[in-house]
C-alpha atoms as a PDB file:
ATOM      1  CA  UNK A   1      10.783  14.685 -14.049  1.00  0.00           C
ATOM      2  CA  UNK A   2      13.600  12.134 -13.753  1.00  0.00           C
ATOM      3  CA  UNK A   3      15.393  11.595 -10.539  1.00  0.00           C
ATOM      4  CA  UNK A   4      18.741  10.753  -9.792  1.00  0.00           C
ATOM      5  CA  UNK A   5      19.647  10.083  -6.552  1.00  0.00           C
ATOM      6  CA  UNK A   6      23.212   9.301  -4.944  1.00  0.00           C
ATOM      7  CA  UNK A   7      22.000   9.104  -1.211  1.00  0.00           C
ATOM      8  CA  UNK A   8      18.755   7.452   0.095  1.00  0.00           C
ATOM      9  CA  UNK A   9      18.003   8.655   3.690  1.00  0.00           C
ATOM     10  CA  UNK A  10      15.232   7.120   5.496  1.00  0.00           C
ATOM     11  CA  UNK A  11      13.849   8.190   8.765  1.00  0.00           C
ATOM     12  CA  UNK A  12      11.243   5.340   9.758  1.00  0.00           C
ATOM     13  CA  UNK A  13       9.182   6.531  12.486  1.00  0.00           C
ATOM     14  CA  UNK A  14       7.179   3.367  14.741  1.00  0.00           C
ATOM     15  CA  UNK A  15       4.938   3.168  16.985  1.00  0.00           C
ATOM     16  CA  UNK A  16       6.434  -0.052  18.668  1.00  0.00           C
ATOM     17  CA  UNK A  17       9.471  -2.477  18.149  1.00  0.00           C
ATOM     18  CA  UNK A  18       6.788  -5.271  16.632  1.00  0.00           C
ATOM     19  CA  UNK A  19       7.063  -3.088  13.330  1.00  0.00           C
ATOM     20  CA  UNK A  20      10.583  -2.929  13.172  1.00  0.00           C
ATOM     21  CA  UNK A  21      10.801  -6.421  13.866  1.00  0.00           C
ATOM     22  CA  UNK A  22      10.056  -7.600  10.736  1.00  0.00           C
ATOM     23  CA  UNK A  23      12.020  -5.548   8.531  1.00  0.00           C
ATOM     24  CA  UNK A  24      15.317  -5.368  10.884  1.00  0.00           C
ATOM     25  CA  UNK A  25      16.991  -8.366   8.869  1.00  0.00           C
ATOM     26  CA  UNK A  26      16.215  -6.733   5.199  1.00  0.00           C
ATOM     27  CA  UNK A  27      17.326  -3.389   6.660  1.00  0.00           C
ATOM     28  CA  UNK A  28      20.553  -4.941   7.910  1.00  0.00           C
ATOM     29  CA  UNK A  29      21.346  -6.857   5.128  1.00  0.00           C
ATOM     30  CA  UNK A  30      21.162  -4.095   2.541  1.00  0.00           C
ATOM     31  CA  UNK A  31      23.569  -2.026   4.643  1.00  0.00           C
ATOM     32  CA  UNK A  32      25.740  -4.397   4.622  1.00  0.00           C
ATOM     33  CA  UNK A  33      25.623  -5.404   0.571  1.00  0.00           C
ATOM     34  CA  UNK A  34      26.381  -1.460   0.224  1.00  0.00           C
ATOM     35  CA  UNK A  35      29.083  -1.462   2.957  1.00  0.00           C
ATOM     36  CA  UNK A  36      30.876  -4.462   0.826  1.00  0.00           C
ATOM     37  CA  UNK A  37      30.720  -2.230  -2.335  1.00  0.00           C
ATOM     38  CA  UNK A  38      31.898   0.474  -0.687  1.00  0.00           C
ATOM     39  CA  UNK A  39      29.389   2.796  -1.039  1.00  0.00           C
ATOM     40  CA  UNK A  40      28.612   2.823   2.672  1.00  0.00           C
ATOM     41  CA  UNK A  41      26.650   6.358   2.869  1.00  0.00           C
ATOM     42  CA  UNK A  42      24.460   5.646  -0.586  1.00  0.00           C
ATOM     43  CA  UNK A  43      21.787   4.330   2.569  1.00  0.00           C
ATOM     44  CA  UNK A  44      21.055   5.922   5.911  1.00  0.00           C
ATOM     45  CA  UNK A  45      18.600   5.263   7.827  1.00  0.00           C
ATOM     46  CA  UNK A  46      17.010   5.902  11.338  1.00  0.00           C
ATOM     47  CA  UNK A  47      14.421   3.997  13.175  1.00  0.00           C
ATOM     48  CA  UNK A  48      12.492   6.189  15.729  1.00  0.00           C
ATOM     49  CA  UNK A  49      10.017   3.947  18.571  1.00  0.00           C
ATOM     50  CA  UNK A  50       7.580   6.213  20.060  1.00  0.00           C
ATOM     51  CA  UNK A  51       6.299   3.377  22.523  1.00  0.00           C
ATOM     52  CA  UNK A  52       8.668   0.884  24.569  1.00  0.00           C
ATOM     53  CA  UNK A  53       6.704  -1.855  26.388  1.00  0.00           C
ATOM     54  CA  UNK A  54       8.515  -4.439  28.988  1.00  0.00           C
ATOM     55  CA  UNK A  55       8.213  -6.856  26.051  1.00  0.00           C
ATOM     56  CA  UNK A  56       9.361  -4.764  23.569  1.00  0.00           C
ATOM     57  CA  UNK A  57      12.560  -4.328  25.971  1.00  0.00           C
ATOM     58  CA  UNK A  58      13.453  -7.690  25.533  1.00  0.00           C
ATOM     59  CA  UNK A  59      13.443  -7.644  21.616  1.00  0.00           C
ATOM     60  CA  UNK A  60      15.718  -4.506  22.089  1.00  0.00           C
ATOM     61  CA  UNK A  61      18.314  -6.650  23.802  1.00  0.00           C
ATOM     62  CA  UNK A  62      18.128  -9.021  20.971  1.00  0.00           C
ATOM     63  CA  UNK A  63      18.983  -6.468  18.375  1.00  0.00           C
ATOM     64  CA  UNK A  64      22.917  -7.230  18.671  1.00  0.00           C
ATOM     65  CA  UNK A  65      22.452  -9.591  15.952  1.00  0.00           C
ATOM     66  CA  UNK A  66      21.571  -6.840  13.567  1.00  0.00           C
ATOM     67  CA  UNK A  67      24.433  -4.553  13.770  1.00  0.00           C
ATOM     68  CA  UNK A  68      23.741  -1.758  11.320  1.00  0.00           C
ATOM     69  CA  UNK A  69      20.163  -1.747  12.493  1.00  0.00           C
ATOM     70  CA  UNK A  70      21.129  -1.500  16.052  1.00  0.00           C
ATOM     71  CA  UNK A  71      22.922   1.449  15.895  1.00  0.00           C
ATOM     72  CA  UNK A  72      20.223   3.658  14.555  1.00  0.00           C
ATOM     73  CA  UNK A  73      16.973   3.101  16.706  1.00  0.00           C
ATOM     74  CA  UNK A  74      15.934   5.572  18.882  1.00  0.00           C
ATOM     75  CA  UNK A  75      13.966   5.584  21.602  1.00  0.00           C
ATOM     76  CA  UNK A  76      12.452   9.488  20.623  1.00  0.00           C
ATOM     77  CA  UNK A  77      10.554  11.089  18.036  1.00  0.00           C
ATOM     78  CA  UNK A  78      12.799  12.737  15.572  1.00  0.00           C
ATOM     79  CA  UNK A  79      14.036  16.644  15.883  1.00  0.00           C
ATOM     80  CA  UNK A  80      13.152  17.191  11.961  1.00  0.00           C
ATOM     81  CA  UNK A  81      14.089  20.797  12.118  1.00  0.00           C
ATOM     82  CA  UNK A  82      17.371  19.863  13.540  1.00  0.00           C
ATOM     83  CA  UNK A  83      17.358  16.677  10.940  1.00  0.00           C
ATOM     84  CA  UNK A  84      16.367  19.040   8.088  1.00  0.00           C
ATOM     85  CA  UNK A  85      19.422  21.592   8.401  1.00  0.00           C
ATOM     86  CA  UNK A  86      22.070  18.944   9.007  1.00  0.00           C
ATOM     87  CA  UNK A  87      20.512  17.676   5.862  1.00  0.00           C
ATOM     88  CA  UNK A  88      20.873  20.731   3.760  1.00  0.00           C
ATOM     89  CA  UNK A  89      24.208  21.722   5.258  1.00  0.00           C
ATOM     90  CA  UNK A  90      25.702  18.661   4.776  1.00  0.00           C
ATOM     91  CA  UNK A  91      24.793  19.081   1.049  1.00  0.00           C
ATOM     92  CA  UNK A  92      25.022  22.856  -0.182  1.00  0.00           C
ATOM     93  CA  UNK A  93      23.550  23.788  -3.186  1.00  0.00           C
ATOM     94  CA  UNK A  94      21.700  20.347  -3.829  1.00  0.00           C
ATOM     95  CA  UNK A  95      18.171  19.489  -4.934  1.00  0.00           C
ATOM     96  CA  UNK A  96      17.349  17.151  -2.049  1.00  0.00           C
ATOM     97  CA  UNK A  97      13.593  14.861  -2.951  1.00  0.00           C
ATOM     98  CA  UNK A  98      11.853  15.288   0.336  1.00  0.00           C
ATOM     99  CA  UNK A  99       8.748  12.104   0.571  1.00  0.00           C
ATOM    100  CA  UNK A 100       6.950  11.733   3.864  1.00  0.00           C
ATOM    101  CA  UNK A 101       3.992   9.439   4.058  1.00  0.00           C
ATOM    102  CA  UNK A 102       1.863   9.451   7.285  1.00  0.00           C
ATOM    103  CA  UNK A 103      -0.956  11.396   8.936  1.00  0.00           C
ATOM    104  CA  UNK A 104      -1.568  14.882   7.595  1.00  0.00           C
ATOM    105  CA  UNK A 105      -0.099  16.450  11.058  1.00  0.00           C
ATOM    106  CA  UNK A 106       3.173  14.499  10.381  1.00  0.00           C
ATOM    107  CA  UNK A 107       3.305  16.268   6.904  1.00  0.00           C
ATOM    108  CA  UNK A 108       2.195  19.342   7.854  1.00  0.00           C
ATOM    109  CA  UNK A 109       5.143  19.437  10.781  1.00  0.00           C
ATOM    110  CA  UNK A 110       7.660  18.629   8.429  1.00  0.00           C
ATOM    111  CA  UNK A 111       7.148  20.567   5.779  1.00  0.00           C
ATOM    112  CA  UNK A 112       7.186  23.714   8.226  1.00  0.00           C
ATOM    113  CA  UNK A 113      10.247  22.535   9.262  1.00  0.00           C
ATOM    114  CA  UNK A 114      11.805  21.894   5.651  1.00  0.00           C
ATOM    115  CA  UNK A 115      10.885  25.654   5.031  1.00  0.00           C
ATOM    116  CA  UNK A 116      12.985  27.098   8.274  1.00  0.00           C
ATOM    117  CA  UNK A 117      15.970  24.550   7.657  1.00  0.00           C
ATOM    118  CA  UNK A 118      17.132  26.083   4.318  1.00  0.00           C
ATOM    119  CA  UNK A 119      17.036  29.154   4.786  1.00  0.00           C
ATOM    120  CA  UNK A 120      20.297  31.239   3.822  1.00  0.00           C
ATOM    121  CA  UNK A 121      21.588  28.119   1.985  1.00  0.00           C
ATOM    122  CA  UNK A 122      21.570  27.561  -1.961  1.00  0.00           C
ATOM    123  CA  UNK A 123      19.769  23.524  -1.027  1.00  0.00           C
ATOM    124  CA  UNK A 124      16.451  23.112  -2.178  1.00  0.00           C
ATOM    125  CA  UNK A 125      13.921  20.669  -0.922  1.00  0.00           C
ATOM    126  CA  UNK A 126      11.046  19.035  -3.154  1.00  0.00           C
ATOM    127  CA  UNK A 127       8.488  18.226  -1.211  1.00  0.00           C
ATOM    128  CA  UNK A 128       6.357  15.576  -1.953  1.00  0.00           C
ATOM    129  CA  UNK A 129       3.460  13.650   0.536  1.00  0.00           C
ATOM    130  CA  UNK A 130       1.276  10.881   1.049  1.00  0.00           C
ATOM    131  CA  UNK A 131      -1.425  11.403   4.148  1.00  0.00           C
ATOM    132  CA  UNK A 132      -3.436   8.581   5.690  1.00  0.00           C
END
């Protein structure tokens, strides 16, 4: 099966700020190439910490320099039924490619909640997963 894909969304869940830290420049700077060709929605993403330590505050702080990054960490674990339905309401009658790669429990949870987000609406969700 081929895909084609307008819109990449990424939800990026972390444990700590040290593992956003290293991607937070590539992240920023490929938002920002697809905000210059004006395809500014071809990429969203969302950065979830689970864990904030008093050093980890400080890094936080520093994050003005990485504007599109900035404005999508959150200090929460994402809602993914909520997440889900905007998803599928936001695009009616769509084949959305749903890839989650984590622990089993992760997958488990959101595949539950890709079932109850769709339901009355035309979208359809592939589901694919890689556990570790």
């Amino acid at each position: 099966m081929e895909w084609n894909f307008c819109r990449l969304y990424v939800t990026w869940i972390c444990p700590s700020v040290h593992h956003v830290r290293s991607f937070a420049a590539l992240l920023d700077s490929v938002a920002a190439r697809l905000w210059k060709m004006n395809k500014p929605d071809a990429f969203e993403f969302d950065i979830h910490i689970t864990r904030i330590t008093p050093s980890d505050e400080e890094w936080l702080l520093d994050l003005e320099k990485y504007s599109f990054v900035k404005s999508r960490v959150t200090i929460s674990k994402p809602l993914w039924r909520t997440k889900l339905r905007e998803m599928a309401l936001r695009h009616p009658k769509s084949r959305i490619g749903l890839f989650c790669c984590g622990p089993d429990a992760l997958s488990r949870n959101v595949k539950k909640c890709m079932k109850m987000s769709f339901k009355g609406n035309s979208t359809t969700f592939h589901f694919k997963q890689e556990c570790f």
